[in-house]
Structures are given as C-alpha cells and as structure tokens.
Protein backbone atom coordinates (compact mmCIF):
# COMPACT_ATOMS: atom_id res chain seq x y z
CA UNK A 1 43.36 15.77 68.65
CA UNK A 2 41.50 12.63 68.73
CA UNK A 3 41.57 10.94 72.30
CA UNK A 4 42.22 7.43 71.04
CA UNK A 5 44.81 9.06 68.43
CA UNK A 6 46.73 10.64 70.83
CA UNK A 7 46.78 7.64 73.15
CA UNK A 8 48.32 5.36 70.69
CA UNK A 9 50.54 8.54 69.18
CA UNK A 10 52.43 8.90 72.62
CA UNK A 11 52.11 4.85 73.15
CA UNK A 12 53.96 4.68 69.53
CA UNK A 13 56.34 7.29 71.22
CA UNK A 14 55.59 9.32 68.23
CA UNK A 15 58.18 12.84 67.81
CA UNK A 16 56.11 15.76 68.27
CA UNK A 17 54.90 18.11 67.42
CA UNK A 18 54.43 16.10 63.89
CA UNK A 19 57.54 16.17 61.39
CA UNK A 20 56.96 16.34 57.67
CA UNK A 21 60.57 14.54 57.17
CA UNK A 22 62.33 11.70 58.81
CA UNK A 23 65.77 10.07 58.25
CA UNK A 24 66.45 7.58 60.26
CA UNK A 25 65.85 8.67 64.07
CA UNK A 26 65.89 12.25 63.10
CA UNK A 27 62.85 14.68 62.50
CA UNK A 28 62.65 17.48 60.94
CA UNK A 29 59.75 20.09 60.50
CA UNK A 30 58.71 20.07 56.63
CA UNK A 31 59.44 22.86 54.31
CA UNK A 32 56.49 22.21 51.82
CA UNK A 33 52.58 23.05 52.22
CA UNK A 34 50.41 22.89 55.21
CA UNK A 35 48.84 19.69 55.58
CA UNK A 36 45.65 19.15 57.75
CA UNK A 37 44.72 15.27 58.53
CA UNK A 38 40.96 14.26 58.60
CA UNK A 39 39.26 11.34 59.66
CA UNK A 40 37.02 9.61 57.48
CA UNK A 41 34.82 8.49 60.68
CA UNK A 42 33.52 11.90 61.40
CA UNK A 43 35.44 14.44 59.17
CA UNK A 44 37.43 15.94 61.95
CA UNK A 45 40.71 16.87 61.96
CA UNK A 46 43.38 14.97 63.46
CA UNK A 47 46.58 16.38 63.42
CA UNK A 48 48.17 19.16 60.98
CA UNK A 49 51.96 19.23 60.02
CA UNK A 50 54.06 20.68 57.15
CA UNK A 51 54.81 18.40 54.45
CA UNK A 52 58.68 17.85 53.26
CA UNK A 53 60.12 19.79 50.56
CA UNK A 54 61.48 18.32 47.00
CA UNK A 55 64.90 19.95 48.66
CA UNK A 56 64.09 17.30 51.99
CA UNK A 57 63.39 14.66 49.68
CA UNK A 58 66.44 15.17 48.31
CA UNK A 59 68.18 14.82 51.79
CA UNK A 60 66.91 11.32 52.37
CA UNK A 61 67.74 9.96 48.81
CA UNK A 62 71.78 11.33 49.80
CA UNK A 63 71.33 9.74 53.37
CA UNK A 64 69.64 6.36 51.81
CA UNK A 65 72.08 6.09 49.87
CA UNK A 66 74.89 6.63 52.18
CA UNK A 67 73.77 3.94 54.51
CA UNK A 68 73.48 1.75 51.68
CA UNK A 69 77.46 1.49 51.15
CA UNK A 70 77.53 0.32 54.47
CA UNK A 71 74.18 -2.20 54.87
CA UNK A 72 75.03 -4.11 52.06
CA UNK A 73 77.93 -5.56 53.67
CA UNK A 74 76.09 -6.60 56.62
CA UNK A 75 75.05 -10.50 56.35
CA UNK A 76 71.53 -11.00 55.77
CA UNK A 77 71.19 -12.77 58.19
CA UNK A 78 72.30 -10.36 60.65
CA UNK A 79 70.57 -7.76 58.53
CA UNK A 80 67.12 -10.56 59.18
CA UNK A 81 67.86 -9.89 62.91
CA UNK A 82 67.46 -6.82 62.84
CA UNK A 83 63.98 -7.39 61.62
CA UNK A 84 63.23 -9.85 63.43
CA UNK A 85 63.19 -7.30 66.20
CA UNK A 86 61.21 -4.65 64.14
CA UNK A 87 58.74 -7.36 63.93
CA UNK A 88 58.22 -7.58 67.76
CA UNK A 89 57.68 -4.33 68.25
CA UNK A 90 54.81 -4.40 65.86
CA UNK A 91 53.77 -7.42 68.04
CA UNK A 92 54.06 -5.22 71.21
CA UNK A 93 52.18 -2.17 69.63
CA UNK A 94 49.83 -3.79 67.43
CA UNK A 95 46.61 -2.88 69.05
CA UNK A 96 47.92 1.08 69.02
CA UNK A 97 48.62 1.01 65.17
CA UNK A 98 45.96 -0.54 64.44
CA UNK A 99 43.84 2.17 66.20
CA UNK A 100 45.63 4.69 64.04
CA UNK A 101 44.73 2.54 60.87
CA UNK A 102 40.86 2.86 61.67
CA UNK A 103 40.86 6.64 62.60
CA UNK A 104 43.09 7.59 59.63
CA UNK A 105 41.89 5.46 56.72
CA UNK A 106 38.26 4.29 58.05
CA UNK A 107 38.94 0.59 58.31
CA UNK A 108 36.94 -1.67 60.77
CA UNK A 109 38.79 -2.61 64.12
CA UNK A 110 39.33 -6.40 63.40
CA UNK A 111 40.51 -5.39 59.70
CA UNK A 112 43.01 -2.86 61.14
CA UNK A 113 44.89 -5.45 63.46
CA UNK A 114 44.55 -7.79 60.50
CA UNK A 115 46.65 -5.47 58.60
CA UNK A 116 49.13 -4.90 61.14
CA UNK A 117 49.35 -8.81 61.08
CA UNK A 118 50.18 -8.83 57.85
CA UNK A 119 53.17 -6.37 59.09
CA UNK A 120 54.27 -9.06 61.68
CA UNK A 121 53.58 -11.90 59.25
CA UNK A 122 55.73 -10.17 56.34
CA UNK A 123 58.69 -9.69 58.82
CA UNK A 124 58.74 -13.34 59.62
CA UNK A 125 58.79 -14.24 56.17
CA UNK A 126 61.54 -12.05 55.81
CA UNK A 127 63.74 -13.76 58.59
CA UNK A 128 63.88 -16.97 57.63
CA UNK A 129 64.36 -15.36 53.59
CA UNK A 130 67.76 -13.62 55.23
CA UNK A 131 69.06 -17.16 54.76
CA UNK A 132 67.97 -18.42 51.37
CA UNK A 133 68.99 -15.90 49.30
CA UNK A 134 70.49 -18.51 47.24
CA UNK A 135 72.38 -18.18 44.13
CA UNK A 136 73.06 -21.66 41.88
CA UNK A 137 75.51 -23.34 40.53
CA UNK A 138 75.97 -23.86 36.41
CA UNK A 139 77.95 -26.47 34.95
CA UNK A 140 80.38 -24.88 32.81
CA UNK A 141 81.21 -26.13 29.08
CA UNK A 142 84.64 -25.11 29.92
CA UNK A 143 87.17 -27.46 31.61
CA UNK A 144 88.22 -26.18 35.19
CA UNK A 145 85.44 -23.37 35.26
CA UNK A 146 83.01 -23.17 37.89
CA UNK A 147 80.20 -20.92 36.73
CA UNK A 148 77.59 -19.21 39.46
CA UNK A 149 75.19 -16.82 40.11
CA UNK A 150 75.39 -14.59 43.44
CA UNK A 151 72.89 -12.00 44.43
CA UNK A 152 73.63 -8.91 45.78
CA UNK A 153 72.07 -5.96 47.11
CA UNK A 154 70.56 -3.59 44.59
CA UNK A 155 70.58 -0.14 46.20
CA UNK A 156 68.30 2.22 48.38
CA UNK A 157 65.19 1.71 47.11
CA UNK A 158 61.36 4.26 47.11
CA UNK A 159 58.10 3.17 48.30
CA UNK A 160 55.10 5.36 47.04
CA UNK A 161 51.96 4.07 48.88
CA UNK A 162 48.03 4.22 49.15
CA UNK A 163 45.90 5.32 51.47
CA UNK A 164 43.71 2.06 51.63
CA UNK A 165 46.49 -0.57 53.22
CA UNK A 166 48.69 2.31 54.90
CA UNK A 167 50.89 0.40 56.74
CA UNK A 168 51.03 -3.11 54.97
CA UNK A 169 52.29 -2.63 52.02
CA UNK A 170 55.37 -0.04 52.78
CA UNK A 171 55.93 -3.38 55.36
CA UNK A 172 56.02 -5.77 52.37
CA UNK A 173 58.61 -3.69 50.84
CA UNK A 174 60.79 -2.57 53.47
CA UNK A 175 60.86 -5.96 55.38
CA UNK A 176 62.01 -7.43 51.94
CA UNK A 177 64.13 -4.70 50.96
CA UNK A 178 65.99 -4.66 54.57
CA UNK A 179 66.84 -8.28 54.38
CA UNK A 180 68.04 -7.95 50.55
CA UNK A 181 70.32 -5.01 51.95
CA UNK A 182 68.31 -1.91 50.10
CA UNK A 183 67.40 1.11 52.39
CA UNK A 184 64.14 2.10 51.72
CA UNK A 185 62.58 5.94 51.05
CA UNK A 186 58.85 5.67 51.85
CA UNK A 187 56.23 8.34 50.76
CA UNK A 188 52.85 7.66 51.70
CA UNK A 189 49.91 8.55 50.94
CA UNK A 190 49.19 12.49 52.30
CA UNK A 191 45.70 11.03 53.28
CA UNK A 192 47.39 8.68 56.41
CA UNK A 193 50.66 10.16 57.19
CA UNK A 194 49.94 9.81 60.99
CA UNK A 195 49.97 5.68 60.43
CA UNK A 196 53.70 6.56 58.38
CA UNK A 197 55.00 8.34 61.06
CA UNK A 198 53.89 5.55 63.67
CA UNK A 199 56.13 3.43 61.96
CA UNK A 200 58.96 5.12 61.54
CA UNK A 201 59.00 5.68 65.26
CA UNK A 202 58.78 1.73 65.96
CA UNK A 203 61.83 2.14 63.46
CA UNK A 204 63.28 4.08 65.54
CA UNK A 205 62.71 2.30 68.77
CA UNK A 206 64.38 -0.56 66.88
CA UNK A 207 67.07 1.00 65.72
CA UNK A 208 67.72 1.95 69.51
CA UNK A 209 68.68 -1.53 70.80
CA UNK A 210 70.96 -1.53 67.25
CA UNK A 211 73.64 0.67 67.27
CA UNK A 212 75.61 -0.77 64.56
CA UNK A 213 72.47 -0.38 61.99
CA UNK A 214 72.72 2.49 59.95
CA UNK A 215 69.79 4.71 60.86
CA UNK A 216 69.02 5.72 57.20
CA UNK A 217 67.89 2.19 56.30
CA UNK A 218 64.87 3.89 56.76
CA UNK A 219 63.52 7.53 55.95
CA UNK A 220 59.80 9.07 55.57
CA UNK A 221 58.93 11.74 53.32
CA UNK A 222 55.21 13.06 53.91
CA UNK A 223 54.36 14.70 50.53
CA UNK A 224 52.29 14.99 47.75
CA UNK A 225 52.46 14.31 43.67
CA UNK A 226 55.61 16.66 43.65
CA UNK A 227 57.72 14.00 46.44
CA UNK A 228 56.34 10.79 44.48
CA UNK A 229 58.18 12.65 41.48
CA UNK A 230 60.90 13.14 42.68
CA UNK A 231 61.87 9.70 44.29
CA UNK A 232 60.32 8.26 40.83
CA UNK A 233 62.94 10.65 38.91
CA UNK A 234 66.15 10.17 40.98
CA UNK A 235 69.21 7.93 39.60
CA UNK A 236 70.08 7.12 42.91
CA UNK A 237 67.13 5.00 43.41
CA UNK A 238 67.52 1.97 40.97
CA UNK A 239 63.95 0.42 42.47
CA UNK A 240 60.47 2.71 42.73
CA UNK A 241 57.63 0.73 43.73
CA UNK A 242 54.70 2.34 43.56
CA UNK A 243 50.89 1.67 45.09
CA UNK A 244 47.71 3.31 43.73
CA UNK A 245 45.69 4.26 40.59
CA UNK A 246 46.47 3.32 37.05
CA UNK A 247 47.03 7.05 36.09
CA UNK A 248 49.55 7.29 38.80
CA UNK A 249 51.47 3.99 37.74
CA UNK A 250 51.83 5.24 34.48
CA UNK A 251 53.18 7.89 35.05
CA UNK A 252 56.25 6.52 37.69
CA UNK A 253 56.84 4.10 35.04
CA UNK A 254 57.53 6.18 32.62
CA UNK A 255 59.65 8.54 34.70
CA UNK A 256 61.75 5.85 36.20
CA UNK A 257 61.89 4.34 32.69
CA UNK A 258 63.13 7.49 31.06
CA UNK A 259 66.05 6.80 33.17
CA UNK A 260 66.31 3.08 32.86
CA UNK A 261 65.32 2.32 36.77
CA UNK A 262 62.98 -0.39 37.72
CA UNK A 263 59.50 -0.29 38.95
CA UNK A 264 57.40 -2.54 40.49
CA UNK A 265 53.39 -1.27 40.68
CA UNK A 266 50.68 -2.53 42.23
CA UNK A 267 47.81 -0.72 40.56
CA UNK A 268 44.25 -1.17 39.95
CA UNK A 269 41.92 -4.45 40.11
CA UNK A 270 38.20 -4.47 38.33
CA UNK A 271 38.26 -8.34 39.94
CA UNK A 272 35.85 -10.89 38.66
CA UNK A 273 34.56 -13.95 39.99
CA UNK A 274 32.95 -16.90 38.33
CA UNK A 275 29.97 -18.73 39.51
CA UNK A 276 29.37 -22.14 38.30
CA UNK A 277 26.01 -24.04 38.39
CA UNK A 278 27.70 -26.42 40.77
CA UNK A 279 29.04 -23.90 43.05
CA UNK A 280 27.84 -24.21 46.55
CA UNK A 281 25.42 -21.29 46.58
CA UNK A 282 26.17 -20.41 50.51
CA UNK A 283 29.77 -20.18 50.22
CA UNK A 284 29.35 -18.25 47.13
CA UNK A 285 27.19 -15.81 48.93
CA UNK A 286 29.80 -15.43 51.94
CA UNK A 287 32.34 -14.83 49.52
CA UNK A 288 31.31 -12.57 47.61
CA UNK A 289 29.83 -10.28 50.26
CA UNK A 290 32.89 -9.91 52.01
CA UNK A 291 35.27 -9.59 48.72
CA UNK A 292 32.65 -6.78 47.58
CA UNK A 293 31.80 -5.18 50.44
CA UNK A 294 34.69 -5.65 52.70
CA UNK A 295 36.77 -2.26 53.45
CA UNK A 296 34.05 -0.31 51.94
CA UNK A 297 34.75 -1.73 48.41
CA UNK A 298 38.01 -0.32 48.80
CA UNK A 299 40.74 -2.73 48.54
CA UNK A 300 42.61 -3.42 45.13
CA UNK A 301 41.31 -7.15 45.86
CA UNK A 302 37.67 -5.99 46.06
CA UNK A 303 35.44 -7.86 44.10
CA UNK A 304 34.05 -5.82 41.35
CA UNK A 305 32.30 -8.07 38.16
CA UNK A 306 30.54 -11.15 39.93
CA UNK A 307 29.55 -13.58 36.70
CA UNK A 308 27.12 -15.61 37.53
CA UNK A 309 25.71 -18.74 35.41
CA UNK A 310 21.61 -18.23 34.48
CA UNK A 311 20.58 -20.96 35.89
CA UNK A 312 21.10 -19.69 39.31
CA UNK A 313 21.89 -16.10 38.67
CA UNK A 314 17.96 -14.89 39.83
CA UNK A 315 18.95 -16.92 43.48
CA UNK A 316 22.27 -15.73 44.15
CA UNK A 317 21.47 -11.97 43.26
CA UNK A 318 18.32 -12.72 46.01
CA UNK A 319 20.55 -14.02 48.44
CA UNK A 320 22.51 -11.24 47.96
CA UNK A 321 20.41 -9.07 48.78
CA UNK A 322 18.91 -10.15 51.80
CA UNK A 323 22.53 -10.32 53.15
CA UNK A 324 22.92 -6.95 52.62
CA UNK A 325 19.94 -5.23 53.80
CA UNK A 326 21.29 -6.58 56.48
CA UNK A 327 24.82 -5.80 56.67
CA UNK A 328 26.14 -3.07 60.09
CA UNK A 329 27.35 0.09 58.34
CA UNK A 330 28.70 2.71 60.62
CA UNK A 331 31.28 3.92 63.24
CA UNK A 332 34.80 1.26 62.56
CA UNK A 333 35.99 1.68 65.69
CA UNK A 334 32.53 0.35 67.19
CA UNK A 335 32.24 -3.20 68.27
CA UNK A 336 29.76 -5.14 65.45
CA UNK A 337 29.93 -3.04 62.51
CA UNK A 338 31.39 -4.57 58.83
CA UNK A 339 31.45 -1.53 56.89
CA UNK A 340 33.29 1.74 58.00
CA UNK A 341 32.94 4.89 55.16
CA UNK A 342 34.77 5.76 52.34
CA UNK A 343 37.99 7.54 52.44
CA UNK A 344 36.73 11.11 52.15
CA UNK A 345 33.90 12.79 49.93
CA UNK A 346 35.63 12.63 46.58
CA UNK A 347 35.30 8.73 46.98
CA UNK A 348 31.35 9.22 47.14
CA UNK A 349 31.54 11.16 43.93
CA UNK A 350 33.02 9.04 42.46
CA UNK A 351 30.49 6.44 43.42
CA UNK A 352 27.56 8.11 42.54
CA UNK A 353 28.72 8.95 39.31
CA UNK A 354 29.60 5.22 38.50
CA UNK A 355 25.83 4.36 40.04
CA UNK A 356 24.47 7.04 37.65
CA UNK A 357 26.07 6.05 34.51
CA UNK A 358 25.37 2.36 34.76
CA UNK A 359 22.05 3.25 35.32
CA UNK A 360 22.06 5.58 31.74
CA UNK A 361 23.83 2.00 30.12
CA UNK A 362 21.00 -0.08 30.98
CA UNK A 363 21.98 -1.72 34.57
CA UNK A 364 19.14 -2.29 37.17
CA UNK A 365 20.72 -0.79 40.62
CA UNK A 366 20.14 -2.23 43.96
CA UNK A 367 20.90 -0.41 46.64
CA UNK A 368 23.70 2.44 46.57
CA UNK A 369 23.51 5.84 48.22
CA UNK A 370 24.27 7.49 51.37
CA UNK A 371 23.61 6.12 54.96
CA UNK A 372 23.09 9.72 57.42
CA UNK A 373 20.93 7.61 60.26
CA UNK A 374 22.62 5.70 62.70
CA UNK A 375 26.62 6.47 61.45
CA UNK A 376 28.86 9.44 62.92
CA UNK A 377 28.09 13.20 61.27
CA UNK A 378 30.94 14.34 59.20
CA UNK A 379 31.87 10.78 57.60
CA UNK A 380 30.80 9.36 53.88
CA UNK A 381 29.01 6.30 54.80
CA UNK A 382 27.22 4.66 51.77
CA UNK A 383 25.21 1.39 51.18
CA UNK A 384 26.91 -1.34 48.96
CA UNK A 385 25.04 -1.45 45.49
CA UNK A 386 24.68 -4.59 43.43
CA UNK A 387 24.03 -3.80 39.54
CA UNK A 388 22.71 -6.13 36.86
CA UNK A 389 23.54 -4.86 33.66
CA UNK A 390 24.83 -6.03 30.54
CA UNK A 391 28.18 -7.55 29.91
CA UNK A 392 28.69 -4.58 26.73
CA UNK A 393 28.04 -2.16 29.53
CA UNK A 394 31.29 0.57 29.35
CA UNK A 395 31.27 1.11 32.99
CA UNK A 396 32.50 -2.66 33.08
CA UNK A 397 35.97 -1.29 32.25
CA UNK A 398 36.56 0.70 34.87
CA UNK A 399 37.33 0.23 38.36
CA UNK A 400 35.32 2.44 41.37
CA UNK A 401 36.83 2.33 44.52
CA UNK A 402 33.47 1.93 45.94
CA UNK A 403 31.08 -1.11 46.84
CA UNK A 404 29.58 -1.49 43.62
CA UNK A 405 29.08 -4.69 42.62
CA UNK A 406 28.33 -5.51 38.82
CA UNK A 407 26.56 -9.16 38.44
CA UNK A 408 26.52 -10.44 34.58
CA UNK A 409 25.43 -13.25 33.34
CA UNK A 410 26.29 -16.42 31.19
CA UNK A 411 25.84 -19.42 29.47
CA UNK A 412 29.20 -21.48 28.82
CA UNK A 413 32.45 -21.50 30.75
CA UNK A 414 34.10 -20.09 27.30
CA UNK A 415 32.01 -17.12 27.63
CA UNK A 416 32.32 -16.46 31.37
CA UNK A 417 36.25 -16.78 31.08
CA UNK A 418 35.88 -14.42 27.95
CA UNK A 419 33.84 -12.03 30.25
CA UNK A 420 36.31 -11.95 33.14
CA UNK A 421 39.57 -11.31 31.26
CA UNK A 422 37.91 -8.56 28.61
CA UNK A 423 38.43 -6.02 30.98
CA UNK A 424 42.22 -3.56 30.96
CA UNK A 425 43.15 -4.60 34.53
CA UNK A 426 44.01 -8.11 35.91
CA UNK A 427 44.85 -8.53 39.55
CA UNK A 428 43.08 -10.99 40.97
CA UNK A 429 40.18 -13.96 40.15
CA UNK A 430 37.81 -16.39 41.23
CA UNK A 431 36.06 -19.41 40.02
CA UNK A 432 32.75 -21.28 42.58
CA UNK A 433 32.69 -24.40 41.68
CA UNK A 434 32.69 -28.26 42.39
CA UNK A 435 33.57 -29.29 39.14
CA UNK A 436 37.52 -29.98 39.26
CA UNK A 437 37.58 -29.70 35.11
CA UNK A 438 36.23 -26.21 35.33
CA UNK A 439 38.37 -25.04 38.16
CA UNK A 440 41.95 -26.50 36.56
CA UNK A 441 40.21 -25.15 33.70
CA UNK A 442 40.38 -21.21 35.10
CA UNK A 443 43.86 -21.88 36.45
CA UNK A 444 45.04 -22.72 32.95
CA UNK A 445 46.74 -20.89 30.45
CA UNK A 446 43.05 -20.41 28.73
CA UNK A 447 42.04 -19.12 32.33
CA UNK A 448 42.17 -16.43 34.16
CA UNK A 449 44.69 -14.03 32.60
CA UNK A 450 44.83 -12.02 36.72
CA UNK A 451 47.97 -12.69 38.54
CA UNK A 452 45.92 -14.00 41.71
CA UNK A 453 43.57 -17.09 40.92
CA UNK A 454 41.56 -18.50 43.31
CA UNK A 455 39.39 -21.56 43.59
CA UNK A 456 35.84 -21.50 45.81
CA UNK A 457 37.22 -18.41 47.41
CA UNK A 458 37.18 -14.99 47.05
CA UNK A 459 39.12 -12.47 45.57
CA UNK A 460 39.88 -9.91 48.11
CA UNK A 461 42.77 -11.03 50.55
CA UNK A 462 46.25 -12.83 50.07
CA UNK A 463 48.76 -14.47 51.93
CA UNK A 464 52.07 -12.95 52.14
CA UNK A 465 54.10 -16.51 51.51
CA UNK A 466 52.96 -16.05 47.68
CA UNK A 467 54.23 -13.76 45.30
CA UNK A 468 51.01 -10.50 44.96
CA UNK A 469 50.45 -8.63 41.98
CA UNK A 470 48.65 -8.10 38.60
CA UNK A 471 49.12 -8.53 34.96
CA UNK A 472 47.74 -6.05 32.13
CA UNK A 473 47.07 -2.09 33.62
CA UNK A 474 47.99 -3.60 36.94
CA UNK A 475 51.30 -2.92 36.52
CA UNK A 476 52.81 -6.39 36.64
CA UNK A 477 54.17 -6.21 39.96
CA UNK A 478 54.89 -8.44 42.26
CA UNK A 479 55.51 -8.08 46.03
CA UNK A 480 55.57 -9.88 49.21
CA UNK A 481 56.26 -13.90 49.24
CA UNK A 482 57.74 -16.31 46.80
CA UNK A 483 60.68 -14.92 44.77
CA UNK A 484 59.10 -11.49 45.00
CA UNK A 485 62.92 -10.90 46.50
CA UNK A 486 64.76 -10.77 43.42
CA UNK A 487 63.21 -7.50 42.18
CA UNK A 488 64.91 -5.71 44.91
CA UNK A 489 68.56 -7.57 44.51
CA UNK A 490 71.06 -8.02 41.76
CA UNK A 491 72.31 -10.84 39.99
CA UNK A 492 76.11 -11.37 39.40
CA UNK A 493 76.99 -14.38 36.74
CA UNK A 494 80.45 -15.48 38.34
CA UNK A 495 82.99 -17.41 36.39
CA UNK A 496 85.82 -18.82 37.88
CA UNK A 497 89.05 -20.10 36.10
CA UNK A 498 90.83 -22.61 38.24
CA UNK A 499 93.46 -23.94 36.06
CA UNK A 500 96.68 -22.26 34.19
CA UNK A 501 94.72 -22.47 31.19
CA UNK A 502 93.27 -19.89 29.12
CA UNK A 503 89.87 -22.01 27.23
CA UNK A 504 87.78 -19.39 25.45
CA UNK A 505 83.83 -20.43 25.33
CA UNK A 506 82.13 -21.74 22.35
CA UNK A 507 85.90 -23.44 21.81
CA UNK A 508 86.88 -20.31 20.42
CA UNK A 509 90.61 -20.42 19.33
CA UNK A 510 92.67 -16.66 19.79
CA UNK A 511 96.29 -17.72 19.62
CA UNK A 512 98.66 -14.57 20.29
C-alpha cells in the first residue's frame, strides 16, 4: 500500500484489514466480489477488500432502521451536538482525509482539504439548523382552534454517491439527515471506498465519546450497481438520494418511485456561462479557466458551453489560450500543480471520443490529448481542450466529464439566454457582465432556467448556506443549505380543539 495512504489510514484509525460492510462501529468482511482500489495518480493499486453482499445491505437497512425508533426522539439539538463533535474530528484529521481524497479520486492537494472543509463547514450549518427546525403557526377559521405545522423526523434514509466529491456530499446529507433525526445508509462510489471507510471510522471515534447515540445512525455499504439497487428498492428507506450520471438518476427514480419513496438527485451539469461585451475580460478569463479546467473538468459545476458575445469572442478565446499553454498538469499531491488526471482510463475515452466527434460536427479543437512527459506513469493525464464550433453542434447536448470546453458565439442577450438553457441539463449558470439590466436580466424568470445562477463568477463551486441542485435532467434536487432540510423530515398539520365545542370547517353543520 501507498506510504502516504497508509499513514493517514492508521492516523484515521481505520479497521483493518479493509471491511466491505459497516454498521455503526462494527465491521464486517464483505460477502460480494473482489474489489481492487487504484489510484488515478499512477494506476497502482491501493488497497483490495470484498465488497458487501445485497444480503449485508440488507443488514444495515434492519439496523438503520432500528436506531431510527430511538434517534428520533432525541432533541435536535442534542442530536446537533453530537455533530458538532463529528465536525471536530474532521477538523483534527483534515489534512489525513484529505490525503486520501487526492490518492483515491486524483484531486489536487489544496482542492482535497477544500472539500473536507466543506465537511466541517456543512456540520456547522447543521448545528445551529438543530435549533430552527421551526414549524408555524396558522390562524384557524374555527373559533378556539389553534392550527400548526410540526416537523418530524422522516426515517433512515440512503446516500448513493460519486466518485468526484467522495466525501462532501455523503457529509451534506448525513450532517442534515443526523440533525433532522434520519440514520443514514451510505454507498459510495466503488471507485473511492477507502475515503468512505475513513469516515465511518471518524464516525466511529465519535460515537465513542457518545454512548447514548445509537451506533446505526450511520452504516457503509461498499458495493456496486446491485447495492445502489437495493437501498433504491427498499420500503424501509422513505428518502434515496442519489449522486452521479443522468442514466443512473433515472433509474433510482424510477425504482424508488415504483414504490412511492422520495428521491433527491444531483445529476449531471453541461453548465454555460455568458459573456457580455461589458464583462471585464480578466475576470472572465480567471473564471472560466478554473470553472473549466478545475478538477480535471470533472465536477458537476464544471464549466462546459462558454458563450461568448462576437465582439470580443476572437480575444477571450486568445486569452484563453495563452492561460492554458500554460497551466501545471501533473502529480496532485505535488506542490504547484492545478490539474491532477482523470479518474481512470474510461474517462479518457470518453474524452477523446467527445474531441473526435466535435471535430466530425464542424468545431475547431484547441488543445486536447494526452500529457506522458513530465506526469507520473500509470495515470490519465490530458490537456484541457477549448472547441469553437457551432451552437447546432449535437455534442452541445451532452455532458463529458472531461476538460472540454465548447466556446459559441452570439449576437443579442435573447439569443445567448436561448443558447444556454437549450440544452437537457440545468445545474448551474453564469452571466460576465457590468451591465446590472443584463445581469437581473439572467436571474429572471426569462433567465437562466439552472438552479445555480451566478453573476461575474463562475460556475463551478457553491456555498453550503444555499440550497444546491439542478432543474431539467439534473434531477431537481436540492441539498445542503437553505431549506434543503425539509426533504429529509416530515410535516404534521396539527389542529387543536380547545373548547367543549364541536365547529366543523367550512361551517359545516352535522347535527346527530
């Protein structure tokens, strides 16, 4: 194993050897298939367990579920205590999970604690949310009636996540879900199990200086398609929220559908960003390097259609370029570099192909294709590509989880709006500019039609105090800040009757 992975393993005081299946502060060996763990860096291996077993799954739904008749009776606020605490260990071990973020899903070093920050940040949120989980109070057409909603917890809840913000986005969920009393299931993504299991054991260390919590607030199920089923198919989980392509959101919705559960899916982004003639042309160039090229190209926030207006479309797309002729590609974990590889080979595929086809519709490419000189053997390191092709291009409508960058042009604010939302997916948006009528403009209801919409920013990136997630084939999700919270609670209407009267609403009369 890795040096610097099994430093920050035993620092995480991580069970081995490796368990497929977790429930609470137990680990168990997996029953499934053999599962070997690659680095993206360099290619080699990492660890190797056994994944869990539909059978296992099963296990931790029972024991979820079980905990859940007790944790929803705990006050929030102690239940935001508890935490509160899970937060500091994150603070404590941040540097080691981090590590494990970089060696397991490719991410630079500074992008790696800034994900584990997110973590800490999401907890804290959740804290001070333990105590403003507020109902309201409804005046009642009916004399001596006080009307009122409550919420309440909704039940133990699964978390299907992607390889590409391992660690974040279970935290989003189970911070949330902790403090609205729901248990949480978590499969991740069988490409960075070792980053799962990292945080189950700060779990665990947690849950040691809490004896009162029940332990199976939390369990981890390391499994493939078959596991994501199977939590997306069980009755006993009335929440599934699901991370990752638009294929695989379609088809949890429609299994936790056929059973009348809820979902909540984060799914793919194709994000567009506006540039007006005003905009200022260096912080356009800033942020739309790091939105497209940031992560590899492979966030959900990544920036993939940049619309640009003619006039200064030729300048832009040559300041573009200079910036990334120059841009560090190589080793994540080394000090200096901005761009780590892609996830595994399949991504580069998947890259070229996209390259290749906008090439057959017409696009001019820039750039593209592997890096082998100065990056560490065994990884898929690539150079970000910047394409000028036409807005009728196909290729527009699909999203590669890659650092291609498409660059259209346009005339009229009409047609540039028209360009950014004709595409299936809408997560998130971004309008340059210093005109305020064209930026209210794209935050309008004739806007952007993306759930995220930003102003002389980028697209990739969010804070956790707002609510994140798409419209369209993103799945309509939304996670994190805001009232993201009532997804993952119930709401009781309450009426009380505090006279010796019987009044029926709408003055109905029913005299027996």
């Amino acid at each position: 194993m890795n040096k610097s992975v099994q430093t920050a393993l035993n620092n995480l005081a991580v069970h081995q050897p490796l368990a497929g299946l977790a429930i609470g502060t137990q680990w168990h060996p997996g029953q499934g298939t053999p599962l070997k763990i690659n680095s993206p860096i360099d290619g080699t291996e990492l660890a190797q367990l056994t994944m869990a077993s539909p059978e296992q799954t099963d296990a931790a739904i029972d024991a979820a579920s079980a905990a859940y008749r007790d944790w929803r009776c705990v006050p929030a606020p102690v239940r935001g205590e508890f935490v509160r605490q899970f937060g500091m260990q994150l603070r404590a071990h941040k540097a080691d999970l981090a590590t494990l973020v970089s060696w397991e899903a490719g991410k630079i070093t500074q992008e790696s604690l800034g994900e584990v920050q997110e973590m800490i940040d999401i907890c804290d949120f959740a804290v001070g949310l333990s105590r403003q989980l507020y109902g309201k109070t409804i005046a009642s057409e009916r004399p001596n009636h006080r009307l009122a909603e409550q919420w309440h917890p909704l039940g133990p809840m699964g978390v299907i996540s992607a390889f590409n913000f391992p660690v974040a986005v279970w935290a989003w969920n189970a911070a949330i879900a902790w403090v609205c009393g729901d248990p949480v299931v978590w499969k991740p993504s069988e490409k960075t199990p070792l980053t799962a299991i990292a945080c189950q054991a700060l779990f665990a260390k947690t849950l040691a200086d809490n004896p009162d919590v029940p332990p199976a607030i939390s369990s981890l199920v390391i499994g493939g398609a078959d596991i994501g089923h199977r939590l997306s198919s069980s009755p006993a989980l009335p929440l599934i929220s699901a991370t990752g392509s638009i294929p695989m959101g379609r088809a949890v919705a429609q299994t936790v559908a056929s059973r009348l559960g809820r979902s909540l899916l984060e799914l793919g982004g194709n994000n567009g960003m506006i540039v007006a003639p005003s905009a200022d042309i260096e912080l356009a160039v800033r942020a739309a390097t790091f939105s497209a090229v940031g992560t590899c190209g492979q966030r959900c926030t990544s920036l993939r259609r940049l619309i640009v207006h003619e006039s200064i479309a030729d300048q832009l797309r040559d300041a573009l370029l200079e910036v990334y002729k120059r841009l560090p590609i190589g080793d994540p974990t080394a000090e200096g570099t901005l761009i780590g590889p892609l996830i595994d080979e399949s991504a580069g595929h998947a890259m070229d192909e996209a390259l290749s086809a906008a090439k057959e519709q017409g696009g001019t490419v820039h750039g593209g294709g592997r890096v082998a000189e100065g990056v560490p053997s065994g990884g898929v390191y690539v150079r970000p590509a910047l394409v000028e092709i036409s807005a009728e291009a196909p290729i527009l409508q699909q999203e590669t989880f890659a650092p291609i960058l498409y660059l259209l042009r346009y005339e009229q604010l009409d047609e540039a709006i028209e360009l950014h939302n004709g595409v299936p997916q809408g997560l998130s948006s971004a309008i340059l500019t210093q005109d305020v009528r064209e930026a209210e403009r794209f935050c309008s209801p004739s806007g952007s039609d993306c759930g995220i919409v930003n102003v002389n920013i980028g697209t990739s990136g969010a804070e956790i105090g707002g609510a994140f997630g798409g419209e369209k084939e993103t799945g309509g999700g939304r996670e994190s800040g805001s009232d993201a919270w009532k997804l993952y609670m119930r709401r009781a209407t309450n009426t009380v009757n505090y006279s010796d009267e019987l009044p029926l609403a709408q003055g109905i009369r029913f005299d027996i």
